[in-house]
Protein backbone atom coordinates (compact mmCIF):
# COMPACT_ATOMS: atom_id res chain seq x y z
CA UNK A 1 -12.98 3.22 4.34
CA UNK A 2 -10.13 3.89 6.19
CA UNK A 3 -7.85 0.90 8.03
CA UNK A 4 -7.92 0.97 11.72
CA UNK A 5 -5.14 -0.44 14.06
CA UNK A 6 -6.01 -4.53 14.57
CA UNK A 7 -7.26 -4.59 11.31
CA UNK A 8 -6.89 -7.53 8.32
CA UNK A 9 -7.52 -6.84 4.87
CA UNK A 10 -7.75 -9.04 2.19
CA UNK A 11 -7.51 -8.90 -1.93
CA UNK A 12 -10.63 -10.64 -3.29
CA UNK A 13 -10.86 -12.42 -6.71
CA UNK A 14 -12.74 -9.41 -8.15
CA UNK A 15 -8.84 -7.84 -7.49
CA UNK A 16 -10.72 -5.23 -4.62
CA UNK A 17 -9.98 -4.78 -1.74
CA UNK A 18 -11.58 -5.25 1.77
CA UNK A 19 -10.54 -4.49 5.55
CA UNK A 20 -12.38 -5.14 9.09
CA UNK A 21 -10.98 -4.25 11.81
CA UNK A 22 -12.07 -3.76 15.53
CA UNK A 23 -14.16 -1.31 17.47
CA UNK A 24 -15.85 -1.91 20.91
CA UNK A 25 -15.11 -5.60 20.54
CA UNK A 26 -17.05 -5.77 17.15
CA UNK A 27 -15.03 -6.29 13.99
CA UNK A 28 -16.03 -3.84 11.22
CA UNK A 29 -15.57 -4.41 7.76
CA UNK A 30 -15.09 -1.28 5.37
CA UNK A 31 -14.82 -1.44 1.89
CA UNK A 32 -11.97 0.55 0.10
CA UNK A 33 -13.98 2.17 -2.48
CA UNK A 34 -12.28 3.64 -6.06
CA UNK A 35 -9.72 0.88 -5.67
CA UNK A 36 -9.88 -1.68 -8.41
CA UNK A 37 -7.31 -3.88 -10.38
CA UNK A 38 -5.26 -4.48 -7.80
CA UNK A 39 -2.44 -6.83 -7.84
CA UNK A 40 -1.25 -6.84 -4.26
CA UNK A 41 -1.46 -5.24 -0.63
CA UNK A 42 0.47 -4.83 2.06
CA UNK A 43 -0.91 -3.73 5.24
CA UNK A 44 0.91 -1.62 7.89
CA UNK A 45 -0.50 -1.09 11.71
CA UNK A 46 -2.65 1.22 10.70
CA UNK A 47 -2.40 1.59 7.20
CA UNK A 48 -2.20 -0.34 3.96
CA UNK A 49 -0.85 -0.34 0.21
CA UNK A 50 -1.89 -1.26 -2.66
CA UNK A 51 0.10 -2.24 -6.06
CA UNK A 52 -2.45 -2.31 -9.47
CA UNK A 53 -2.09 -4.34 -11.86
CA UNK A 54 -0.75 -1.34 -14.05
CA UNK A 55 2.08 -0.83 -11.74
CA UNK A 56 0.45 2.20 -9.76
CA UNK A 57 0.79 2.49 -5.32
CA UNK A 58 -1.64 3.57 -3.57
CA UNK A 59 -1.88 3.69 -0.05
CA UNK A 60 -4.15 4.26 2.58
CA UNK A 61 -5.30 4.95 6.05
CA UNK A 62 -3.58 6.67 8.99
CA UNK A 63 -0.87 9.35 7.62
CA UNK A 64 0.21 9.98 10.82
CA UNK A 65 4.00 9.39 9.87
CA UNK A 66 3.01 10.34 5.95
CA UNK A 67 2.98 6.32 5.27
CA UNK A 68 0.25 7.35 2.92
CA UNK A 69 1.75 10.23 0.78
CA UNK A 70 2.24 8.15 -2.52
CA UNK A 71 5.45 9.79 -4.17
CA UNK A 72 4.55 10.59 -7.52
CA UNK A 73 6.69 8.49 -9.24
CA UNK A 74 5.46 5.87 -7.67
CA UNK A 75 1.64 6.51 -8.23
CA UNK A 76 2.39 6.18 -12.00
CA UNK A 77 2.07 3.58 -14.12
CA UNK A 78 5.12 1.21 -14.24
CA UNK A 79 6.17 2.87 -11.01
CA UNK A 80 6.14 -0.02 -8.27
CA UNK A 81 6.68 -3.83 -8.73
CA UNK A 82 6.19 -4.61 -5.21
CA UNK A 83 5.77 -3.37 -1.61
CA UNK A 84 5.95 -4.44 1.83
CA UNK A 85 4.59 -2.54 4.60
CA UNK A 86 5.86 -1.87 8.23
CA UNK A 87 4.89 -0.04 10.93
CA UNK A 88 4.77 2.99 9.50
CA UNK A 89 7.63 3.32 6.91
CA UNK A 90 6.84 1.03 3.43
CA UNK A 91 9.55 -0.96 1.24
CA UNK A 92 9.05 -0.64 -2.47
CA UNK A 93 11.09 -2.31 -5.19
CA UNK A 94 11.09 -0.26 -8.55
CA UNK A 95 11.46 -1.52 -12.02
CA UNK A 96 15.37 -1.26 -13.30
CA UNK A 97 16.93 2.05 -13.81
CA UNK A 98 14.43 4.01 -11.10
CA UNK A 99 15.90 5.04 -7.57
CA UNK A 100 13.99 6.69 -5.24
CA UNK A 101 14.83 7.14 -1.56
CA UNK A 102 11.81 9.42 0.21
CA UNK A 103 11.88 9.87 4.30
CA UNK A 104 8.22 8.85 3.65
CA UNK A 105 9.04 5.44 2.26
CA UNK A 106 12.01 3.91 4.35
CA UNK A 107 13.56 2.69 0.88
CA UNK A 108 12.99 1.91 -2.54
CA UNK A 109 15.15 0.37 -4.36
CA UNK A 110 16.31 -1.55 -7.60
CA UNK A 111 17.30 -4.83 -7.82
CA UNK A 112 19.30 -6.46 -10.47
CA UNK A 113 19.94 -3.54 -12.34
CA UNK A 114 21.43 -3.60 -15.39
């Protein structure tokens, strides 16, 4: 499923993920299917990230501003440690020795390199 603006997403013990969000009044949940393992999430307006356990981002929903378009490196395993997500631009903190500075992700970055 795809996230919708004044939506909420949660990660359940099973380490999935599920979003609702509202239409007409209603909320809607939608399942985010293929996504498993996950670690952590970070939801945007209308979109919403998604760190695995293995390292990996993912992201999805509106790509309006190409909030969604994973770098590669990223999408690897061992790419991400964490993520934050904004309005439409995402903060991710890569393991040491990485830098990686996208105009799709407003900054990624290394901390306590060594």
């Amino acid at each position: 499923g795809t996230p919708r603006p004044y939506q909420s997403c949660a990660l359940t013990v099973a380490r999935t993920v599920r979003c609702w969000s509202q239409r007409d009044r209603e909320w809607v949940y939608r399942g985010v299917e293929g996504l498993v393992s996950v670690e952590s999430i970070a939801v945007g307006s209308d979109h919403v990230c998604a760190l695995t356990t293995l390292g990996e981002l993912r992201c999805f929903g509106s790509n309006y501003y190409f909030q969604t378009s994973v770098p590669l490196e990223l999408a690897r395993p061992g790419g991400a440690l964490a993520v934050v997500a904004g309005f439409v631009y995402n903060i991710v903190l890569v393991p040491t020795g990485k830098h990686l500075h996208t105009a799709l992700f407003a900054s990624v970055m290394c901390v306590s390199c060594t």
